[in-house]
PDB file of N, CA and C in Angstrom:
ATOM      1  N   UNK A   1      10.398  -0.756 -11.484  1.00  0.00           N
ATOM      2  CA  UNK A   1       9.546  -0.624 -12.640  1.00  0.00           C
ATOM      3  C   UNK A   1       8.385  -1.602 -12.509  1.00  0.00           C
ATOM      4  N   UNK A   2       7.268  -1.036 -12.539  1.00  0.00           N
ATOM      5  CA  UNK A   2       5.840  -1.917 -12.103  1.00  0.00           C
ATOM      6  C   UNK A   2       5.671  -2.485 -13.608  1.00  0.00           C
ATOM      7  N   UNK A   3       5.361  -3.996 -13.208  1.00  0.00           N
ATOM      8  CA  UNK A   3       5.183  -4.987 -14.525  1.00  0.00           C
ATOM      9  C   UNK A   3       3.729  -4.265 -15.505  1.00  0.00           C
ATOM     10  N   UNK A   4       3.686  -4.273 -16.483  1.00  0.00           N
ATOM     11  CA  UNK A   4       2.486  -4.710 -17.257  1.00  0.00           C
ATOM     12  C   UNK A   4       1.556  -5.817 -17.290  1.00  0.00           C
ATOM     13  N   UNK A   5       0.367  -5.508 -17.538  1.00  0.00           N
ATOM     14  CA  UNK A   5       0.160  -6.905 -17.619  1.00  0.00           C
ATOM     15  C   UNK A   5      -0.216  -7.693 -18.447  1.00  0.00           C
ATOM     16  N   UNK A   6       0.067  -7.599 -19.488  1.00  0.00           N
ATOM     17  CA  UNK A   6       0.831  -8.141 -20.826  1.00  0.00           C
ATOM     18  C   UNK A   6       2.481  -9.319 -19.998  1.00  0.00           C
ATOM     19  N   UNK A   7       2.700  -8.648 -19.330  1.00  0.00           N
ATOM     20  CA  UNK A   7       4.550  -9.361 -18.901  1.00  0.00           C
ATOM     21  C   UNK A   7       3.479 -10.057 -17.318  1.00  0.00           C
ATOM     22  N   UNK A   8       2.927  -9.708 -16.629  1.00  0.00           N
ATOM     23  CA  UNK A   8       2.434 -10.524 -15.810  1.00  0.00           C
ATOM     24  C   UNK A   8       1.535 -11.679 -15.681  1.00  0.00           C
ATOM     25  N   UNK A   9       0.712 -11.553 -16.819  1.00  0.00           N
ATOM     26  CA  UNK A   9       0.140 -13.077 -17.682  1.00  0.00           C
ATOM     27  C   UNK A   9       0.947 -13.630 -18.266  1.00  0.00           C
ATOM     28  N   UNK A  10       2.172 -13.528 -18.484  1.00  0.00           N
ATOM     29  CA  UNK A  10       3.155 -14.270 -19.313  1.00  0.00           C
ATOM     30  C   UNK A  10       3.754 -14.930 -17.676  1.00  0.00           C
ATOM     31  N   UNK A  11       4.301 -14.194 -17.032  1.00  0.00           N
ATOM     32  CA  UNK A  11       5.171 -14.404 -15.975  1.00  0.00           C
ATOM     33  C   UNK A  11       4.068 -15.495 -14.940  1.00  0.00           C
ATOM     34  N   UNK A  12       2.886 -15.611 -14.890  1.00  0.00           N
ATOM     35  CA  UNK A  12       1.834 -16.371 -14.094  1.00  0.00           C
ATOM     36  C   UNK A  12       1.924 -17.532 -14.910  1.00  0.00           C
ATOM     37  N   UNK A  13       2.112 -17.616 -16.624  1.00  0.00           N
ATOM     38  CA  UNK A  13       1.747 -18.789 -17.435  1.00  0.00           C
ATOM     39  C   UNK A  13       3.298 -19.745 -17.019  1.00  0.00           C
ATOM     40  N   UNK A  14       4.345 -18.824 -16.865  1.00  0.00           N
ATOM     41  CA  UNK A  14       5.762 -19.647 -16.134  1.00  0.00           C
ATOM     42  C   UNK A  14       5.405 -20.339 -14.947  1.00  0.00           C
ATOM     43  N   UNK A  15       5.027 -19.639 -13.642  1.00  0.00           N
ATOM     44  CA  UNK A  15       4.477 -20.221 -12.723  1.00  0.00           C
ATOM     45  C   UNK A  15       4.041 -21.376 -12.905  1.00  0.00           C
ATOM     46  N   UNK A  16       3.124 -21.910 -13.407  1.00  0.00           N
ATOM     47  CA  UNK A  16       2.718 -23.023 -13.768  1.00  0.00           C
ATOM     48  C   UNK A  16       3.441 -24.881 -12.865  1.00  0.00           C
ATOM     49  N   UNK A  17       4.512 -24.487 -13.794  1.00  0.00           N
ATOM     50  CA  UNK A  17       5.817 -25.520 -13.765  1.00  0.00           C
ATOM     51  C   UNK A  17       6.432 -25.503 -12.932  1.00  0.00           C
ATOM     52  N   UNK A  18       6.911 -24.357 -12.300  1.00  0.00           N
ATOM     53  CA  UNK A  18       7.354 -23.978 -10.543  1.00  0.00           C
ATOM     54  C   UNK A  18       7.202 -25.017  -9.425  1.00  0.00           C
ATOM     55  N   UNK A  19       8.255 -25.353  -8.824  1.00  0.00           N
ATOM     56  CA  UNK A  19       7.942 -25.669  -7.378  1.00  0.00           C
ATOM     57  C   UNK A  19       8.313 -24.777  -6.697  1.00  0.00           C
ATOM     58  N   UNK A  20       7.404 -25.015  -4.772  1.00  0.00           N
ATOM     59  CA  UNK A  20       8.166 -23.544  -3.979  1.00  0.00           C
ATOM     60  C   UNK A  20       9.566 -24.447  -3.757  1.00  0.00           C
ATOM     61  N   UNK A  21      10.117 -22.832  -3.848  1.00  0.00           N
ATOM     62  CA  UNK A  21      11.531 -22.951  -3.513  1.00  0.00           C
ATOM     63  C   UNK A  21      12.159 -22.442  -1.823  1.00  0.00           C
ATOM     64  N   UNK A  22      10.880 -21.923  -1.489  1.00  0.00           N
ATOM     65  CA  UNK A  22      11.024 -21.886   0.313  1.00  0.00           C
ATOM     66  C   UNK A  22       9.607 -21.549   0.397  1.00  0.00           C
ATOM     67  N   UNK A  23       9.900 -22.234   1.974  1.00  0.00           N
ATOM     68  CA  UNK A  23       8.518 -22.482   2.294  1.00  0.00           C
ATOM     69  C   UNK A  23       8.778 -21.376   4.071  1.00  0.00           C
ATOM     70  N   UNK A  24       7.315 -20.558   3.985  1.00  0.00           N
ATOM     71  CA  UNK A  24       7.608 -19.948   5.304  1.00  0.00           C
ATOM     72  C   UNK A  24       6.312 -20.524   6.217  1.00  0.00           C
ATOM     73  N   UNK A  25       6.982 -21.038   7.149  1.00  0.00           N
ATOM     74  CA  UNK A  25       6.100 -21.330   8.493  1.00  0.00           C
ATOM     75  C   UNK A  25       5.496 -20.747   9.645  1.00  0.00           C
ATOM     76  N   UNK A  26       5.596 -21.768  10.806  1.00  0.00           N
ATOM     77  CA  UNK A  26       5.366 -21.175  12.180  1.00  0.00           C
ATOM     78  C   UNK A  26       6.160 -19.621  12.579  1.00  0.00           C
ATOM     79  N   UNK A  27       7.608 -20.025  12.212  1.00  0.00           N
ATOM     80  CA  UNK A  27       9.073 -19.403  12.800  1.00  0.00           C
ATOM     81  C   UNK A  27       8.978 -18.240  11.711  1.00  0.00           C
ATOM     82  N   UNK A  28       7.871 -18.227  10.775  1.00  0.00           N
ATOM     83  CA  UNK A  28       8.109 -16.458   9.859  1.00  0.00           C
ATOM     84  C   UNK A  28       9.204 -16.904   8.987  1.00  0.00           C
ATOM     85  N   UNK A  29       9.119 -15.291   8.793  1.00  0.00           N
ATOM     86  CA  UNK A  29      10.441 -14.981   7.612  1.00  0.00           C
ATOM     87  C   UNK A  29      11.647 -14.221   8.854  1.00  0.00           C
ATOM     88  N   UNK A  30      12.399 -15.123   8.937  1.00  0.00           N
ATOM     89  CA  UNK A  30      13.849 -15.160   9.694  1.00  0.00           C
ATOM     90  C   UNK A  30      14.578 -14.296   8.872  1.00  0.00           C
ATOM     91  N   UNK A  31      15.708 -14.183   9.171  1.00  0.00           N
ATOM     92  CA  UNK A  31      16.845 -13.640   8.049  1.00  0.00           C
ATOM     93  C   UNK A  31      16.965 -14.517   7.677  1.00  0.00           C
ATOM     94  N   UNK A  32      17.148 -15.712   8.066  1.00  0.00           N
ATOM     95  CA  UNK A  32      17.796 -17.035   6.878  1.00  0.00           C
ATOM     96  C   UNK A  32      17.209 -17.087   5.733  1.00  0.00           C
ATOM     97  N   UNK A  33      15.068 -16.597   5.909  1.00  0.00           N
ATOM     98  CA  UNK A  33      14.471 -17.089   5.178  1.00  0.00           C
ATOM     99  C   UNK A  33      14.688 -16.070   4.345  1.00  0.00           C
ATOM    100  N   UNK A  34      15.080 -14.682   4.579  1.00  0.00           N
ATOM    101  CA  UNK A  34      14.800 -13.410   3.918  1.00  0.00           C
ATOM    102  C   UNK A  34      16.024 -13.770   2.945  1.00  0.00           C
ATOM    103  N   UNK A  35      17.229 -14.253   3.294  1.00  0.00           N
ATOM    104  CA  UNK A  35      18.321 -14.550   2.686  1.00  0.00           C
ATOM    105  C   UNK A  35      18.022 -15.507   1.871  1.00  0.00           C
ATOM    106  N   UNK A  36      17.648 -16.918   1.856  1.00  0.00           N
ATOM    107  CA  UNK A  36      17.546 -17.748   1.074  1.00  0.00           C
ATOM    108  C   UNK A  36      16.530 -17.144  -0.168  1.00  0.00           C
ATOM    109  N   UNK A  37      15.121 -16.089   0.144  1.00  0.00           N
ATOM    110  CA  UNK A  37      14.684 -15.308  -1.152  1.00  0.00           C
ATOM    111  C   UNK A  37      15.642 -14.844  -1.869  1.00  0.00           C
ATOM    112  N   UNK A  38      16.105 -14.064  -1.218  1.00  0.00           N
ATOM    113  CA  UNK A  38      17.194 -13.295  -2.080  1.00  0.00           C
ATOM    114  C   UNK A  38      17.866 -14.069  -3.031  1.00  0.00           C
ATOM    115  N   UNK A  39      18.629 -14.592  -2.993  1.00  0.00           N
ATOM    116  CA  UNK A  39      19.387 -15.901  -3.333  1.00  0.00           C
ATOM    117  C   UNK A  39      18.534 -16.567  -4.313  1.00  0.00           C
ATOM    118  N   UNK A  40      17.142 -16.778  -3.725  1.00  0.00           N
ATOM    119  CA  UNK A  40      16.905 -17.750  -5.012  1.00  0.00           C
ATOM    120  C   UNK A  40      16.188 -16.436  -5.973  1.00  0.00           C
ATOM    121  N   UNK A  41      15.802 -15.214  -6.148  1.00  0.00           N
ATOM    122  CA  UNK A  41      15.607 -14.576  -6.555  1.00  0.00           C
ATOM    123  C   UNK A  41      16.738 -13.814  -7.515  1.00  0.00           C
ATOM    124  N   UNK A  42      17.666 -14.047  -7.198  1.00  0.00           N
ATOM    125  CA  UNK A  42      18.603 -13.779  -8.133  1.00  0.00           C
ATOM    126  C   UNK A  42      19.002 -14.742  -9.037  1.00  0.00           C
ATOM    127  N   UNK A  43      19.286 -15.698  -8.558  1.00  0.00           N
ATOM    128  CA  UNK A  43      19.209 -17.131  -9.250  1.00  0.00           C
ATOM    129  C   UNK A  43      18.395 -17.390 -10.609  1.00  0.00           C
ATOM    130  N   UNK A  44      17.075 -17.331 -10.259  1.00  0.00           N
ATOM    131  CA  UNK A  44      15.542 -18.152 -10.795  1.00  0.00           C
ATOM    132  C   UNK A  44      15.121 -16.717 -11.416  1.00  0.00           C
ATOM    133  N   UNK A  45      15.104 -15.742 -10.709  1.00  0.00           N
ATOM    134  CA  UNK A  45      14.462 -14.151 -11.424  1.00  0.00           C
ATOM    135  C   UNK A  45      12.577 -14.218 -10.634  1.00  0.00           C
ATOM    136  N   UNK A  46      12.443 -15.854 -11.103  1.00  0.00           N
ATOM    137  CA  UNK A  46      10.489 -15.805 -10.841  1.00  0.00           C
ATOM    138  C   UNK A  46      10.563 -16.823  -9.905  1.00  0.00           C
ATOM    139  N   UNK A  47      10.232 -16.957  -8.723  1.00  0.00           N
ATOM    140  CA  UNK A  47       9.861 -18.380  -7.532  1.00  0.00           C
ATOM    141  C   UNK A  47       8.512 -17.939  -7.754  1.00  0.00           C
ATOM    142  N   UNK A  48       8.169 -19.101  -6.725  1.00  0.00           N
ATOM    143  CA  UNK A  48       7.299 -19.911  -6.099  1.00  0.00           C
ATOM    144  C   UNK A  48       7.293 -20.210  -4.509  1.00  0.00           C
ATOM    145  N   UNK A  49       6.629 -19.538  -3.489  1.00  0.00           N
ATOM    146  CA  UNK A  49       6.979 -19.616  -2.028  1.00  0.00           C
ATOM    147  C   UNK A  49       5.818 -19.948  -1.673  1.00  0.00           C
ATOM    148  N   UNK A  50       5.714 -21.146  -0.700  1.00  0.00           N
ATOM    149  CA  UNK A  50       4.733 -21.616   0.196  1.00  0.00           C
ATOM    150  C   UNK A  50       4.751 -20.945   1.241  1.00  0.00           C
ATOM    151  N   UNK A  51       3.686 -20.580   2.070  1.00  0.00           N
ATOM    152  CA  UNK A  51       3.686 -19.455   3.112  1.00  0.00           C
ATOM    153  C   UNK A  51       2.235 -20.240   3.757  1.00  0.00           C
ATOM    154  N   UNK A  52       2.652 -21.060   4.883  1.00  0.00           N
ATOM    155  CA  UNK A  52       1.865 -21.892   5.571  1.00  0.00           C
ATOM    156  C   UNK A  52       1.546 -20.774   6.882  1.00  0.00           C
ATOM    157  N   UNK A  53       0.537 -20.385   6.955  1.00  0.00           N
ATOM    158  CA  UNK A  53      -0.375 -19.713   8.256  1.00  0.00           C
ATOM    159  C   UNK A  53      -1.560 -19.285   7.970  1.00  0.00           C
ATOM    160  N   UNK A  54      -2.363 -17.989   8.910  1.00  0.00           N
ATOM    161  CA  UNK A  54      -3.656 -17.694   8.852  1.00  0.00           C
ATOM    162  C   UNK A  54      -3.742 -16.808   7.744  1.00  0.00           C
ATOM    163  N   UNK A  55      -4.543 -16.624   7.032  1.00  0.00           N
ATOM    164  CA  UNK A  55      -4.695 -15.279   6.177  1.00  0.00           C
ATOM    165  C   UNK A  55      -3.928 -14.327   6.281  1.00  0.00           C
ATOM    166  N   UNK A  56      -4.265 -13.756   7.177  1.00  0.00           N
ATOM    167  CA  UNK A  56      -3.659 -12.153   7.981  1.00  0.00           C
ATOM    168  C   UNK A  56      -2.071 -12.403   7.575  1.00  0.00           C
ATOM    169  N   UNK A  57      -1.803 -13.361   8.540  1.00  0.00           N
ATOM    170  CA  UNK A  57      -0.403 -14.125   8.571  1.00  0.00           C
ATOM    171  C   UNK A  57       0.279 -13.680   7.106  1.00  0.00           C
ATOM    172  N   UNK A  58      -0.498 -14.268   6.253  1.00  0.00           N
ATOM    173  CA  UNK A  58       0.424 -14.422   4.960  1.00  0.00           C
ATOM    174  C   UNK A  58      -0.046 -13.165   4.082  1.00  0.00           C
ATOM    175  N   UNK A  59      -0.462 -12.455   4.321  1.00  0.00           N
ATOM    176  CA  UNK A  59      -0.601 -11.119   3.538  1.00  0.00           C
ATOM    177  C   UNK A  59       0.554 -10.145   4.013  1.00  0.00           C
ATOM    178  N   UNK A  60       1.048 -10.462   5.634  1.00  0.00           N
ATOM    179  CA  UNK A  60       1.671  -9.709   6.160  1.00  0.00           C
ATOM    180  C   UNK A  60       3.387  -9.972   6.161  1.00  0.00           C
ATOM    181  N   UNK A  61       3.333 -11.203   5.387  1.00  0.00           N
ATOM    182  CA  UNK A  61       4.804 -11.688   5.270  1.00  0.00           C
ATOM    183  C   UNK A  61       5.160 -11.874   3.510  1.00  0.00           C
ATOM    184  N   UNK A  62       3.757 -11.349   2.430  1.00  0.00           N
ATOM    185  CA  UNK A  62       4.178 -10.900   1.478  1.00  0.00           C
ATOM    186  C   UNK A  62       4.237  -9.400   1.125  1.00  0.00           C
ATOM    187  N   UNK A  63       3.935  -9.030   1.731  1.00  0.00           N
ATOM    188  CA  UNK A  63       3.982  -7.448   2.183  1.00  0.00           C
ATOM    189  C   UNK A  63       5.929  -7.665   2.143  1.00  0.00           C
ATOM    190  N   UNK A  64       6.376  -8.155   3.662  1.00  0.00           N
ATOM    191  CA  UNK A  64       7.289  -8.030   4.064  1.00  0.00           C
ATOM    192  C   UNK A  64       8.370  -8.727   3.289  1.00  0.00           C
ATOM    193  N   UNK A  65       8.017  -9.456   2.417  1.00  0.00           N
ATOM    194  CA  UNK A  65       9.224 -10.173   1.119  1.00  0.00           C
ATOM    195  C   UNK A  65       8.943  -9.076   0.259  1.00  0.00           C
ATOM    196  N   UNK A  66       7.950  -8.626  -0.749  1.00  0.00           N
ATOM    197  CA  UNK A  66       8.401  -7.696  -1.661  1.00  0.00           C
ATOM    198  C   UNK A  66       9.163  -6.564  -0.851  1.00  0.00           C
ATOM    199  N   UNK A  67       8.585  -6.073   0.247  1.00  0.00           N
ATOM    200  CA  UNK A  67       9.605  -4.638   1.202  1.00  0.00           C
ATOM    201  C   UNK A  67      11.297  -4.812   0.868  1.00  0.00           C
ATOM    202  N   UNK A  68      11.154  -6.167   1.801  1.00  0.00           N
ATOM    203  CA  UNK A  68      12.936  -6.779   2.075  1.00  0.00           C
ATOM    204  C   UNK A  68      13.600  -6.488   0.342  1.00  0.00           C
ATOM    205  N   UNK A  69      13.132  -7.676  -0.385  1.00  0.00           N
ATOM    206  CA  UNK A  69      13.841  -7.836  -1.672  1.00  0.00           C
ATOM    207  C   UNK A  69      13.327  -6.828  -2.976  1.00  0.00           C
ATOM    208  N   UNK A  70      12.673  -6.198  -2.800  1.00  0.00           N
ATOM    209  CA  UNK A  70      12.332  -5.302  -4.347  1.00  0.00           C
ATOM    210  C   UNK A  70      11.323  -6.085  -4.978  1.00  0.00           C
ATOM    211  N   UNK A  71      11.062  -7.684  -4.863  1.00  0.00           N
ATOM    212  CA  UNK A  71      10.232  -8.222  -6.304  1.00  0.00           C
ATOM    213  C   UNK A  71       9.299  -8.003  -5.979  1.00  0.00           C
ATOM    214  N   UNK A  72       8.443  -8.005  -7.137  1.00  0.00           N
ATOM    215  CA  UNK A  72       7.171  -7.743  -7.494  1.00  0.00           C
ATOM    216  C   UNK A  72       5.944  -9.039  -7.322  1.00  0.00           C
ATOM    217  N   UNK A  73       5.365  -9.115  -6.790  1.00  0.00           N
ATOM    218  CA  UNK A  73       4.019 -10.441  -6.704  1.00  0.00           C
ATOM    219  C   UNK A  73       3.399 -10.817  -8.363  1.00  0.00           C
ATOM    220  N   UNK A  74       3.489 -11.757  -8.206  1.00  0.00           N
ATOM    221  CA  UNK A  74       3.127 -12.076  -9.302  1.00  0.00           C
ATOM    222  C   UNK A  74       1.685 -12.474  -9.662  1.00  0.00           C
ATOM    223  N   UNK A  75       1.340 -13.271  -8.652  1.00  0.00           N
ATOM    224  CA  UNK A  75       0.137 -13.627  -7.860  1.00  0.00           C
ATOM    225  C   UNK A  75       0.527 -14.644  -6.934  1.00  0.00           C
ATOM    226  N   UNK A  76      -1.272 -14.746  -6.431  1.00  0.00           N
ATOM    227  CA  UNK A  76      -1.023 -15.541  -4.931  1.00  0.00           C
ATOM    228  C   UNK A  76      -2.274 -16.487  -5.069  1.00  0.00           C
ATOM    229  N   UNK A  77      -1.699 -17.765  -5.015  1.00  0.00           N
ATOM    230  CA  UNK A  77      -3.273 -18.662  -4.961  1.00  0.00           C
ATOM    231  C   UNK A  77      -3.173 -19.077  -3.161  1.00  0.00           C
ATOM    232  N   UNK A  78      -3.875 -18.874  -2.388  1.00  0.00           N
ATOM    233  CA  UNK A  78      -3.832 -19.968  -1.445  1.00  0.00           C
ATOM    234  C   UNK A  78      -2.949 -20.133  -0.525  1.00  0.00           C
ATOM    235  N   UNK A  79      -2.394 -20.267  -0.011  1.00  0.00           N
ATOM    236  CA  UNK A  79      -0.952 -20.348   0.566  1.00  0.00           C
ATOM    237  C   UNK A  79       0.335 -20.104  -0.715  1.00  0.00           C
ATOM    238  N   UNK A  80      -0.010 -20.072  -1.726  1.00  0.00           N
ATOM    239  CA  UNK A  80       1.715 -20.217  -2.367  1.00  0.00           C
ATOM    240  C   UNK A  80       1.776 -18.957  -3.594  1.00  0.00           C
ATOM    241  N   UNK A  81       2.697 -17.545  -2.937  1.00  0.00           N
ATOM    242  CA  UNK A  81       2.705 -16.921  -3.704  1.00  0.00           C
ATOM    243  C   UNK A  81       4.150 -16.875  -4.586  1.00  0.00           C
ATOM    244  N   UNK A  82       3.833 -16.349  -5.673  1.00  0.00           N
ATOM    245  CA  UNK A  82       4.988 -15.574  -6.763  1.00  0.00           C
ATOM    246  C   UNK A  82       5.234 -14.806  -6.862  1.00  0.00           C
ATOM    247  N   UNK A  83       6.773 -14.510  -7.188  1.00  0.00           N
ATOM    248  CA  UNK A  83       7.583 -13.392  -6.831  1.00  0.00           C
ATOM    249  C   UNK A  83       8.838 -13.314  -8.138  1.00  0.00           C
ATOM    250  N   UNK A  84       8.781 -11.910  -8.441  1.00  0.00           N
ATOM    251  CA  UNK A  84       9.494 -11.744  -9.801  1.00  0.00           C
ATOM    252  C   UNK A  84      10.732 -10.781  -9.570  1.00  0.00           C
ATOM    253  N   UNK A  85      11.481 -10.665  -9.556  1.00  0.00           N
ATOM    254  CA  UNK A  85      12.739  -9.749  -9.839  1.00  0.00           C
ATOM    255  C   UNK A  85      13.484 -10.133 -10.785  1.00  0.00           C
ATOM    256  N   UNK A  86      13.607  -8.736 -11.145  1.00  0.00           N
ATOM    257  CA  UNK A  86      14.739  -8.993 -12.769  1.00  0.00           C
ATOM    258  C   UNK A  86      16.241  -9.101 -12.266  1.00  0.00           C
ATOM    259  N   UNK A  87      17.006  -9.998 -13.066  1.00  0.00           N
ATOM    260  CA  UNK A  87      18.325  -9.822 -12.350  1.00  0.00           C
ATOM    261  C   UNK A  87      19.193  -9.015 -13.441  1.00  0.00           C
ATOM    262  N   UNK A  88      19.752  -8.000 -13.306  1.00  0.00           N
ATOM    263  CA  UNK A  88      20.576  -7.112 -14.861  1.00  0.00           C
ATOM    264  C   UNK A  88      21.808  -7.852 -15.306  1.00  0.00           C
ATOM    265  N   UNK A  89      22.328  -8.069 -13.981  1.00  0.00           N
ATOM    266  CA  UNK A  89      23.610  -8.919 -14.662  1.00  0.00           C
ATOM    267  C   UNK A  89      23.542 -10.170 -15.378  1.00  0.00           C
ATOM    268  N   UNK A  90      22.440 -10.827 -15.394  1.00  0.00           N
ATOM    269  CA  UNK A  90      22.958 -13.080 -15.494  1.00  0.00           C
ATOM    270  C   UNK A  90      20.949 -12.502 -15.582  1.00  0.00           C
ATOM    271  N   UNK A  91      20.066 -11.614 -16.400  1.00  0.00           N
ATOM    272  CA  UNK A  91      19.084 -12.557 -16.706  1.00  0.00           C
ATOM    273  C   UNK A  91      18.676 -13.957 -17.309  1.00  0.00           C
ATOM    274  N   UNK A  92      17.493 -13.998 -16.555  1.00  0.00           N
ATOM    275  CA  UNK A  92      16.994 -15.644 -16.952  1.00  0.00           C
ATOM    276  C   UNK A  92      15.557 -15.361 -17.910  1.00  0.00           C
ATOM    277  N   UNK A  93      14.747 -14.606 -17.417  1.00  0.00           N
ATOM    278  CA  UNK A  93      13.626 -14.655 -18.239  1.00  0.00           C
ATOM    279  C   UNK A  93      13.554 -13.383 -19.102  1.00  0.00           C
ATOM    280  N   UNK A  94      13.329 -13.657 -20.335  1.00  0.00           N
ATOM    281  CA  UNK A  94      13.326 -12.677 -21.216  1.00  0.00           C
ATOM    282  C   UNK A  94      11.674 -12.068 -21.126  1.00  0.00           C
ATOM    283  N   UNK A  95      11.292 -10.791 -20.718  1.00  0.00           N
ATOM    284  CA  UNK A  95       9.818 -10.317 -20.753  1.00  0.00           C
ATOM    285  C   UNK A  95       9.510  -9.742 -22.017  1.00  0.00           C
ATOM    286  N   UNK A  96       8.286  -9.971 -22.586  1.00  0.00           N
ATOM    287  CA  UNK A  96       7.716  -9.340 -23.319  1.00  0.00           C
ATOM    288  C   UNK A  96       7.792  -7.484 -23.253  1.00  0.00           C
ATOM    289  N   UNK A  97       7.692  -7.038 -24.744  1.00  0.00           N
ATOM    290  CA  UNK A  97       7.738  -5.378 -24.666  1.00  0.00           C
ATOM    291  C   UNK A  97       6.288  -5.385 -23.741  1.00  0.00           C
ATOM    292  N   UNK A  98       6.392  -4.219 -22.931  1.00  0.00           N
ATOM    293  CA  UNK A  98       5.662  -3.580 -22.019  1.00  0.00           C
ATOM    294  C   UNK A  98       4.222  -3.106 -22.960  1.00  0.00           C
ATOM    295  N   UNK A  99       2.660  -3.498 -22.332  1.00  0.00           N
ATOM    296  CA  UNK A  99       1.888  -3.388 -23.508  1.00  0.00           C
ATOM    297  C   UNK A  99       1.689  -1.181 -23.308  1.00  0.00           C
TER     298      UNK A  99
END
């Protein structure tokens, strides 16, 4: 279900307060790293990921995290994007009605 964005200015104003909770480097997105998203995406519902490389680089490895895990971008400043999945069982963030 593609966010609103009514629920995605809310979900960017969370961001805020965030630290990344993985950081992807030289070595990419590994399975470890694809695993540790997951994980903290179920956890947290909204991260924060540092994604240290060239441009290209990091368009092509948030491409490849929303693919892997389902979440949705939240936005991206710079090297450090956000990433949202709802969890059904154990939610954490309550979203606004859809505008």
């Amino acid at each position: 279900m593609p966010l609103s964005n009514s629920q995605l200015r809310y979900l960017r104003g969370l961001t805020h307060a965030l630290h990344p909770v993985v950081t992807v480097a030289s070595k990419g997105l590994s399975e470890n790293v694809l695993a540790e998203l997951d994980s903290a995406l179920l956890t947290h519902e909204l991260i924060k990921v540092k994604l240290r490389g060239p441009r290209e680089q990091r368009k092509d490895w948030i491409s490849q995290i929303e693919q892997h895990s389902g979440a949705e971008r939240v936005h991206v400043i710079g090297q450090v994007a956000c990433f949202y999945k709802h969890n059904r069982e154990k939610p954490v963030i309550n979203l606004p009605a859809a505008d």
